[in-house]
C-alpha atoms as a PDB file:
ATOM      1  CA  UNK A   1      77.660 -23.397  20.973  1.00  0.00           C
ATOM      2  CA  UNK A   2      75.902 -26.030  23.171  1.00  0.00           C
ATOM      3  CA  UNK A   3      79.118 -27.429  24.896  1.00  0.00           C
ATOM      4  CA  UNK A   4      79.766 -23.494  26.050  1.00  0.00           C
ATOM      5  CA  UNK A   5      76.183 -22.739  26.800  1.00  0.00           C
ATOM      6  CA  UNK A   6      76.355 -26.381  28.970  1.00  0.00           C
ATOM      7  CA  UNK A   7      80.001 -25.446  30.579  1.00  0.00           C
ATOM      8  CA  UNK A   8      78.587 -22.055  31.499  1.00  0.00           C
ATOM      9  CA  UNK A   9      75.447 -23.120  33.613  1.00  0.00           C
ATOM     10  CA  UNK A  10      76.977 -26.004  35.333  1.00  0.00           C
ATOM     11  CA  UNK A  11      80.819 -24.589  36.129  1.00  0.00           C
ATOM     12  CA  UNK A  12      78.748 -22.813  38.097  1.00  0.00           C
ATOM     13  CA  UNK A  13      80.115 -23.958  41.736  1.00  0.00           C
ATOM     14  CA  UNK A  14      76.571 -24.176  43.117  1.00  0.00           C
ATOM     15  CA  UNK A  15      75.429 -25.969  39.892  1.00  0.00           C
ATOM     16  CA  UNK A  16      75.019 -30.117  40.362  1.00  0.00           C
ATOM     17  CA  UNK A  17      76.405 -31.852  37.537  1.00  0.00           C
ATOM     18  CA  UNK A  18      74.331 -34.863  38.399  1.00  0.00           C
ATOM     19  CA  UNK A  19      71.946 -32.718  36.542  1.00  0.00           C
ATOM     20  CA  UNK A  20      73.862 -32.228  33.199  1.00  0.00           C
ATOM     21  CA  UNK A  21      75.254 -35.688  33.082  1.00  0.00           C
ATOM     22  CA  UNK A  22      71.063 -36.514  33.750  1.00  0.00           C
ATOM     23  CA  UNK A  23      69.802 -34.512  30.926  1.00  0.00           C
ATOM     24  CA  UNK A  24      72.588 -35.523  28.932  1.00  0.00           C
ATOM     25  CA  UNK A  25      71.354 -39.485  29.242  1.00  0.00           C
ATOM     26  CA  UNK A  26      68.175 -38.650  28.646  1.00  0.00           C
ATOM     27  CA  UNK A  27      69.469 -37.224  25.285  1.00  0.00           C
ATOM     28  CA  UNK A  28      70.623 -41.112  24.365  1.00  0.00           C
ATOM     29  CA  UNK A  29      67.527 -42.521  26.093  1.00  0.00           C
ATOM     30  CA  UNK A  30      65.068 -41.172  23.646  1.00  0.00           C
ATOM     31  CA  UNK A  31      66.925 -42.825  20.797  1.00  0.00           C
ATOM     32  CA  UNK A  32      66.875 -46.616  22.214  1.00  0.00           C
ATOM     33  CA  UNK A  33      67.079 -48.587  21.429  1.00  0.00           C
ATOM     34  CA  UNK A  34      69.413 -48.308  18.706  1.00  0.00           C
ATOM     35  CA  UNK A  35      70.282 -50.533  16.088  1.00  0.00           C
ATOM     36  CA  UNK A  36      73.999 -49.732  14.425  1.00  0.00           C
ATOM     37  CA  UNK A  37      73.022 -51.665  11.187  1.00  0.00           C
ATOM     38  CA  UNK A  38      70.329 -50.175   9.914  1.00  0.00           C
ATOM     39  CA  UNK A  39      69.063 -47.704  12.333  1.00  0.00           C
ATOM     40  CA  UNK A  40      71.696 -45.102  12.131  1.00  0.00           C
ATOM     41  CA  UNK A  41      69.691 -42.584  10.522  1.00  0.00           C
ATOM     42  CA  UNK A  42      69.784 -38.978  10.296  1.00  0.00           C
ATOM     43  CA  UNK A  43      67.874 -38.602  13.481  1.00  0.00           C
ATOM     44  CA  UNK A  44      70.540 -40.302  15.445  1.00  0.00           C
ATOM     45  CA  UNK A  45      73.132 -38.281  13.781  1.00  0.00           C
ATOM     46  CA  UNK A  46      71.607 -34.967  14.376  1.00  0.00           C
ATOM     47  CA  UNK A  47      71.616 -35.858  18.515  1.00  0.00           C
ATOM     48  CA  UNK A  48      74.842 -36.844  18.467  1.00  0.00           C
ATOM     49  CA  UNK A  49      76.413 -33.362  19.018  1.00  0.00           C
ATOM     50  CA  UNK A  50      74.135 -32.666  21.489  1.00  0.00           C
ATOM     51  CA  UNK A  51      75.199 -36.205  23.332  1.00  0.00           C
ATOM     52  CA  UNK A  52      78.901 -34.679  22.964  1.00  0.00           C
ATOM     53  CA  UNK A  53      78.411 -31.443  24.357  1.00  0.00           C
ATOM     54  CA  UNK A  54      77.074 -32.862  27.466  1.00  0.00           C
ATOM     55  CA  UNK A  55      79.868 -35.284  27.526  1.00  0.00           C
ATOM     56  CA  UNK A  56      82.607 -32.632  27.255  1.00  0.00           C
ATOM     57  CA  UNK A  57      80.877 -30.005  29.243  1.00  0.00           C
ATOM     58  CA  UNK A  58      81.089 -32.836  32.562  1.00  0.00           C
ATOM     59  CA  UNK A  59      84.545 -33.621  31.263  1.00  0.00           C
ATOM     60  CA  UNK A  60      85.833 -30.130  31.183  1.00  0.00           C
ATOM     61  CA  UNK A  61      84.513 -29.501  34.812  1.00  0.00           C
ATOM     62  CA  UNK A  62      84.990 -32.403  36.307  1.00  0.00           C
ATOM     63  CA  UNK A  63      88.911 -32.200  35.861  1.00  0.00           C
ATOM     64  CA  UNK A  64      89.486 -28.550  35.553  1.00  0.00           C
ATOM     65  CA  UNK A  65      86.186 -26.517  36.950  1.00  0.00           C
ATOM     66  CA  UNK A  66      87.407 -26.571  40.669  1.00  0.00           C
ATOM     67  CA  UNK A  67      90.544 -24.958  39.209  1.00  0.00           C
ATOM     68  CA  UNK A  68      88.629 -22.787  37.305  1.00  0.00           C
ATOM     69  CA  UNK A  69      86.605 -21.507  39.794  1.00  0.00           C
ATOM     70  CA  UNK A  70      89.661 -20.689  42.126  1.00  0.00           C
ATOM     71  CA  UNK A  71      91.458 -18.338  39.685  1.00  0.00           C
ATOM     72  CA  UNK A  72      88.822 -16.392  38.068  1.00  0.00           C
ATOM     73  CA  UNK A  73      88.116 -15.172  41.749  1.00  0.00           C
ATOM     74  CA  UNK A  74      91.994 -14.040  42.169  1.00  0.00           C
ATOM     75  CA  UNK A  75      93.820 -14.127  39.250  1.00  0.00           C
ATOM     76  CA  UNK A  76      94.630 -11.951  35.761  1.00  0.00           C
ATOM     77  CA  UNK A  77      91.718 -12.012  33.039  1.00  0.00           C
ATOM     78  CA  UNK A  78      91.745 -14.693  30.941  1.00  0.00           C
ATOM     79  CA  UNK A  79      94.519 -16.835  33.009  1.00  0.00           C
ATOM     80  CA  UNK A  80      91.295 -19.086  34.499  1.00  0.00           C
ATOM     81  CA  UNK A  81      90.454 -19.869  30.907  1.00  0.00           C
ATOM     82  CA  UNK A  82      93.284 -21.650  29.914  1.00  0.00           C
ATOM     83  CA  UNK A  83      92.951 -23.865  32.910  1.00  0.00           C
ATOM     84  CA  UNK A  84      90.159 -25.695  31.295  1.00  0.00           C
ATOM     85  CA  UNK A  85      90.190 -28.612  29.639  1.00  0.00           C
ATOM     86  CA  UNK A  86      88.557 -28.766  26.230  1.00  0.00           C
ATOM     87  CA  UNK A  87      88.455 -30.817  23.270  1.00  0.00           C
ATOM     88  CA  UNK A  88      90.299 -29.561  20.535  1.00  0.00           C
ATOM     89  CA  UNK A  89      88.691 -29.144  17.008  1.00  0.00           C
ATOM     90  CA  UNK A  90      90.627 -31.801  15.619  1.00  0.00           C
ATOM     91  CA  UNK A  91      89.234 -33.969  18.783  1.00  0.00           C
ATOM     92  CA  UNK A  92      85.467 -33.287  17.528  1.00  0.00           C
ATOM     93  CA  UNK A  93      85.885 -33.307  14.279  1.00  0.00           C
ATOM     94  CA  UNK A  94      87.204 -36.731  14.578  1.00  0.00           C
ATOM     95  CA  UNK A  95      84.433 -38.247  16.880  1.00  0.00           C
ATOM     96  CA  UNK A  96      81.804 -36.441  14.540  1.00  0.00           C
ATOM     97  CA  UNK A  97      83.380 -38.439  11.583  1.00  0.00           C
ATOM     98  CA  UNK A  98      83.584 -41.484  13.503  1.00  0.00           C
ATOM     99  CA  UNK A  99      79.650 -41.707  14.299  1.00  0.00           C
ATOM    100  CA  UNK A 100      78.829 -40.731  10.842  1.00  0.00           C
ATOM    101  CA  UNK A 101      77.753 -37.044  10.807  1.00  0.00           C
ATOM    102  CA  UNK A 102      79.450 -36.207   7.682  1.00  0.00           C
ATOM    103  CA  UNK A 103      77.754 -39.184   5.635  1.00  0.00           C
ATOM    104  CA  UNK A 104      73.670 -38.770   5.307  1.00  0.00           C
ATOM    105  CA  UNK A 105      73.422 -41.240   3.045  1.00  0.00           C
ATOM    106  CA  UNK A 106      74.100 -44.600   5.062  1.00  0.00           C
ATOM    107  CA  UNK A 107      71.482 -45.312   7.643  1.00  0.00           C
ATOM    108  CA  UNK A 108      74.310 -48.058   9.351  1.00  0.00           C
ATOM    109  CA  UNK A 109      76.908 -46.910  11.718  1.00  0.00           C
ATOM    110  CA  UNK A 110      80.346 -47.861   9.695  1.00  0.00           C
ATOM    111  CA  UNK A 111      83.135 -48.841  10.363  1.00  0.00           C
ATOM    112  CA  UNK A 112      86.395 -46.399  10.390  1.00  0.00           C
ATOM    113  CA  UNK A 113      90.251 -46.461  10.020  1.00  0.00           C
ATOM    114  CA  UNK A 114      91.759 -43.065  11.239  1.00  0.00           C
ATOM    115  CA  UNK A 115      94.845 -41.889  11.842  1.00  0.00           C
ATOM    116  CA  UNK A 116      95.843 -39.575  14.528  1.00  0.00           C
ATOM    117  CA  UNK A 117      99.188 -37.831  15.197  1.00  0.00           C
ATOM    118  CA  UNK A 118     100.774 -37.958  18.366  1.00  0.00           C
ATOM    119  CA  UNK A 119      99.922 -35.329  20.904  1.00  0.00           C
ATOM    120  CA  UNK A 120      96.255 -34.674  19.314  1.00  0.00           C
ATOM    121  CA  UNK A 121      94.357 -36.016  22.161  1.00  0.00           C
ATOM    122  CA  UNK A 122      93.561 -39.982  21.470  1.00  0.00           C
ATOM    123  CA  UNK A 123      92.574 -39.958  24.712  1.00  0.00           C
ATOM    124  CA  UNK A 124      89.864 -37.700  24.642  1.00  0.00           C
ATOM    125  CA  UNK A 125      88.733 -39.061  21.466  1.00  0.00           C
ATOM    126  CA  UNK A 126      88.739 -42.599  22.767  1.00  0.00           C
ATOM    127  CA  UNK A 127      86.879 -41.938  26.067  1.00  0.00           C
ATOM    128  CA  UNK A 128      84.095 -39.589  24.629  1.00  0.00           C
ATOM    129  CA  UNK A 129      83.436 -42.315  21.932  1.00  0.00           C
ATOM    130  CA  UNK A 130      82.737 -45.486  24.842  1.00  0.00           C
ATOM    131  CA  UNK A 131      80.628 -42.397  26.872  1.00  0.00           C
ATOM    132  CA  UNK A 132      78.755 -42.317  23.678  1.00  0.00           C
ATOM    133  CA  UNK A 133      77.740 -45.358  22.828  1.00  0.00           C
ATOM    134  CA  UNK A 134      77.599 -46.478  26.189  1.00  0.00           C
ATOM    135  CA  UNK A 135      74.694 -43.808  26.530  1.00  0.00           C
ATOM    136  CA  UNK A 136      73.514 -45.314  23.320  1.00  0.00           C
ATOM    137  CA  UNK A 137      72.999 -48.723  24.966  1.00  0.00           C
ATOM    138  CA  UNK A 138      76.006 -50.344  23.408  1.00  0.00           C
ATOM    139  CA  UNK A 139      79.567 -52.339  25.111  1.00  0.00           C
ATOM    140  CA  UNK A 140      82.633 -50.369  24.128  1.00  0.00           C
ATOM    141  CA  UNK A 141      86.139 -52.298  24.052  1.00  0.00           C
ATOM    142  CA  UNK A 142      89.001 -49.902  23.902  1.00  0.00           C
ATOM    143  CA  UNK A 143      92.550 -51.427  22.466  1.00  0.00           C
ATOM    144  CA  UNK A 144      96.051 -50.779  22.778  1.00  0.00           C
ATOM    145  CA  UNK A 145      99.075 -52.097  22.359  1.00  0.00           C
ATOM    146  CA  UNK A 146     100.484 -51.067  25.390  1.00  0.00           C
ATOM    147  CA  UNK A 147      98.976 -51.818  29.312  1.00  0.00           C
ATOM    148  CA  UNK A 148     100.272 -48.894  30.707  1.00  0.00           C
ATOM    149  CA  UNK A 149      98.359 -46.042  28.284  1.00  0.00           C
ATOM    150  CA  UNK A 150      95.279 -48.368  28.559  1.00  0.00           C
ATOM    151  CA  UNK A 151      95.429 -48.047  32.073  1.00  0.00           C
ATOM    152  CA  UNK A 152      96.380 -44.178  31.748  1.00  0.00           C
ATOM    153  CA  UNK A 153      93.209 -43.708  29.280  1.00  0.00           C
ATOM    154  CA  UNK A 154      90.925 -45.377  31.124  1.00  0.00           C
ATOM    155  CA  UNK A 155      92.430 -43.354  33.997  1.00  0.00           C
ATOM    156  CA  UNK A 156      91.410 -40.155  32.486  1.00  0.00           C
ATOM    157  CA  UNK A 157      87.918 -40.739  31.856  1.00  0.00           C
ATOM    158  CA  UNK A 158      87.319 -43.354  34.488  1.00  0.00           C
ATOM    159  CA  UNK A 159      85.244 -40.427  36.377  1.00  0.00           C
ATOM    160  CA  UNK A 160      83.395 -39.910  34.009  1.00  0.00           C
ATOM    161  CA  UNK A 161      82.122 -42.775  33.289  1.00  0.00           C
ATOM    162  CA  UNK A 162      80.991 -43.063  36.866  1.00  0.00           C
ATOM    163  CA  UNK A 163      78.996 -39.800  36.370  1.00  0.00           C
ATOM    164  CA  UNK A 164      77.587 -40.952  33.492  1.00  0.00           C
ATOM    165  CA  UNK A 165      76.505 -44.868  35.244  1.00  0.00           C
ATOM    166  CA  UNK A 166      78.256 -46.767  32.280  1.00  0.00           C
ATOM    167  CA  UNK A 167      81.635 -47.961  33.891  1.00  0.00           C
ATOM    168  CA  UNK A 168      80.309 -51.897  33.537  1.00  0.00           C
ATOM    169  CA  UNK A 169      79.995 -50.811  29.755  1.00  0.00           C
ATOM    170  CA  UNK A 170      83.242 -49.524  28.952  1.00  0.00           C
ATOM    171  CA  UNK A 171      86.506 -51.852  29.034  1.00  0.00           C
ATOM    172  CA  UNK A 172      90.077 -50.931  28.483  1.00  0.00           C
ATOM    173  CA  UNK A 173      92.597 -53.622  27.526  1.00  0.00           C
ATOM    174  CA  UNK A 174      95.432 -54.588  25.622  1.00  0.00           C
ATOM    175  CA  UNK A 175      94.749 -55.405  21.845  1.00  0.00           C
ATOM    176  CA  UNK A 176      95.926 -59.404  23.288  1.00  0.00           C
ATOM    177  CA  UNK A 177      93.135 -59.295  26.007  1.00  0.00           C
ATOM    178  CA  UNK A 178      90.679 -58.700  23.136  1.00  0.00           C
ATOM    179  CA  UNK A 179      91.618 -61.565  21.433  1.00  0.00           C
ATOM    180  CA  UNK A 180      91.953 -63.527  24.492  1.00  0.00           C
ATOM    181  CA  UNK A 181      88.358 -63.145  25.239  1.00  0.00           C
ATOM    182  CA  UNK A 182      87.145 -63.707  22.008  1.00  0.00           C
ATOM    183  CA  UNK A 183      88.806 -67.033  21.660  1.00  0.00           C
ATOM    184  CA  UNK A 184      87.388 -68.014  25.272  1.00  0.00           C
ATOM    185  CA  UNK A 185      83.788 -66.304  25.018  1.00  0.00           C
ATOM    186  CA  UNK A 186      83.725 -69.567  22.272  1.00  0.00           C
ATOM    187  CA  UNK A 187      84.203 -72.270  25.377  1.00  0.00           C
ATOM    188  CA  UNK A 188      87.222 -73.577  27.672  1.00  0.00           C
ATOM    189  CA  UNK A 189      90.051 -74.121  25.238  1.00  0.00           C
ATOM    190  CA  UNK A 190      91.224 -76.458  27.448  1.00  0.00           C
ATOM    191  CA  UNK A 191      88.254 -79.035  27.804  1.00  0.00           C
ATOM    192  CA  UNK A 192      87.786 -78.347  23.762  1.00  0.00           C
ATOM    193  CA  UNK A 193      91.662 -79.300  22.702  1.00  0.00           C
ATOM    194  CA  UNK A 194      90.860 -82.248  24.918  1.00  0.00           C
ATOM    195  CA  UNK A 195      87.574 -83.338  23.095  1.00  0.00           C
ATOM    196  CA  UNK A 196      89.308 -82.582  19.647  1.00  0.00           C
ATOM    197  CA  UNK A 197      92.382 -84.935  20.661  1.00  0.00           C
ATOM    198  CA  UNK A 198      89.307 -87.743  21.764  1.00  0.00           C
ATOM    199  CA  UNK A 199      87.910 -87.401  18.913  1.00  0.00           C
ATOM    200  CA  UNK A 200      84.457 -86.228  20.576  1.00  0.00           C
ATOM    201  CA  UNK A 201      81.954 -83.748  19.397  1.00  0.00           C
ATOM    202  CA  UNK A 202      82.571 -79.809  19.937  1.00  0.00           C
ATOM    203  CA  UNK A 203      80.220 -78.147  21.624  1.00  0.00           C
ATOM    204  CA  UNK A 204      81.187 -74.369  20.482  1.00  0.00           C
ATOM    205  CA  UNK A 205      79.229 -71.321  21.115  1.00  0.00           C
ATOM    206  CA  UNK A 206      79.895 -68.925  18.618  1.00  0.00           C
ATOM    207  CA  UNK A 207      78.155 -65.438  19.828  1.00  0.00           C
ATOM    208  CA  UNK A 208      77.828 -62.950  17.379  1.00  0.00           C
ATOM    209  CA  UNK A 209      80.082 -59.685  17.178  1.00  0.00           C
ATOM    210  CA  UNK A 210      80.233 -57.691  20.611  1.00  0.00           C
ATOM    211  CA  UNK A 211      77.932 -54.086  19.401  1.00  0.00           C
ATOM    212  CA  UNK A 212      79.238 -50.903  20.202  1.00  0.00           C
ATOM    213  CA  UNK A 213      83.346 -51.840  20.388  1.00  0.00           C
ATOM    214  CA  UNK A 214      85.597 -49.060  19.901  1.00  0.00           C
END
């Protein structure tokens, strides 16, 4: 109900979605900050939705409202609808799971192993998940095996993200990268081999786990 009430004020050619994506961080705002371990309480999960549905509403018109906007002007009844871009059921029913709206007994944000098939929108699910917690004051780290759909994800929402201010939150990479910069967040690998073979003291930093990855 909110993400149609949202997509029908502000697909609104006139309407600034500056605004919505505004409103929408304010949303997240009053819930910093937010601790993933213990503060993940029912408060958090009741806003969540509400985060979403300001998410997808700039989502759905920001790559298909201009579209939109054309054909209901011109064209048969009901043709400008299916121009939009939406999230699928399965698409919100997964990110609802994911940030723990099912579950009102654990105050923590879990973790979650999910499968979904081909063709249901990872995509979607992925991107609206770093806009999230990005909001929510957290780093999101998006994997894949594969280069080219990280760059093709990241792609997708990478708008969005700019509407939203959170682009130097959100990073795509390759599952490799990830581990890449884990192993060199600890120190040069280089100068470190070279005080192991010497037979010198370590100096390692070991920072603690990076919040908000996805």
């Amino acid at each position: 109900y909110q993400y149609k009430r949202l997509l029908g004020e502000y697909i609104d050619p006139n309407a600034d979605l500056k605004v919505l994506a505004n409103k929408t961080s304010v949303l997240a705002n009053k819930l910093k900050p937010l601790d993933c371990d213990s503060g993940w309480n029912e408060n958090v999960k009741q806003q969540i939705p509400h985060i979403l549905a300001g998410v997808f509403a700039v989502f759905t018109i920001r790559k298909s409202g201009a579209s939109y906007n054309r054909l209901s002007e011109s064209e048969t009844e009901g043709m400008s609808e299916k121009m939009l871009m939406k999230p699928h059921n399965i698409q919100v029913l997964t990110l609802l799971s994911l940030f723990g709206c099912g579950s009102s007994a654990s105050n923590s944000l879990d973790s979650q192993l999910m499968q979904i098939r081909t063709g249901e929108g990872k995509s979607m699910i992925l991107g609206a998940a770093a806009v999230v917690l990005s909001l929510l004051g957290f780093n999101a780290r998006c994997v894949c095996y594969s280069e080219y759909l990280s760059e093709r994800d990241f792609g997708l929402f990478q708008d969005i993200f700019h509407d939203f201010g959170v682009t130097g939150q959100v990073k795509y990479s390759k599952i490799t990268t990830l581990s890449e910069d884990a192993t060199a967040a600890k120190g040069d690998i280089r100068k470190l081999t070279k005080c192991l073979l010497r037979g010198q003291q370590l100096d390692i930093i070991c920072p603690g786990p990076e919040p908000g990855t996805s």
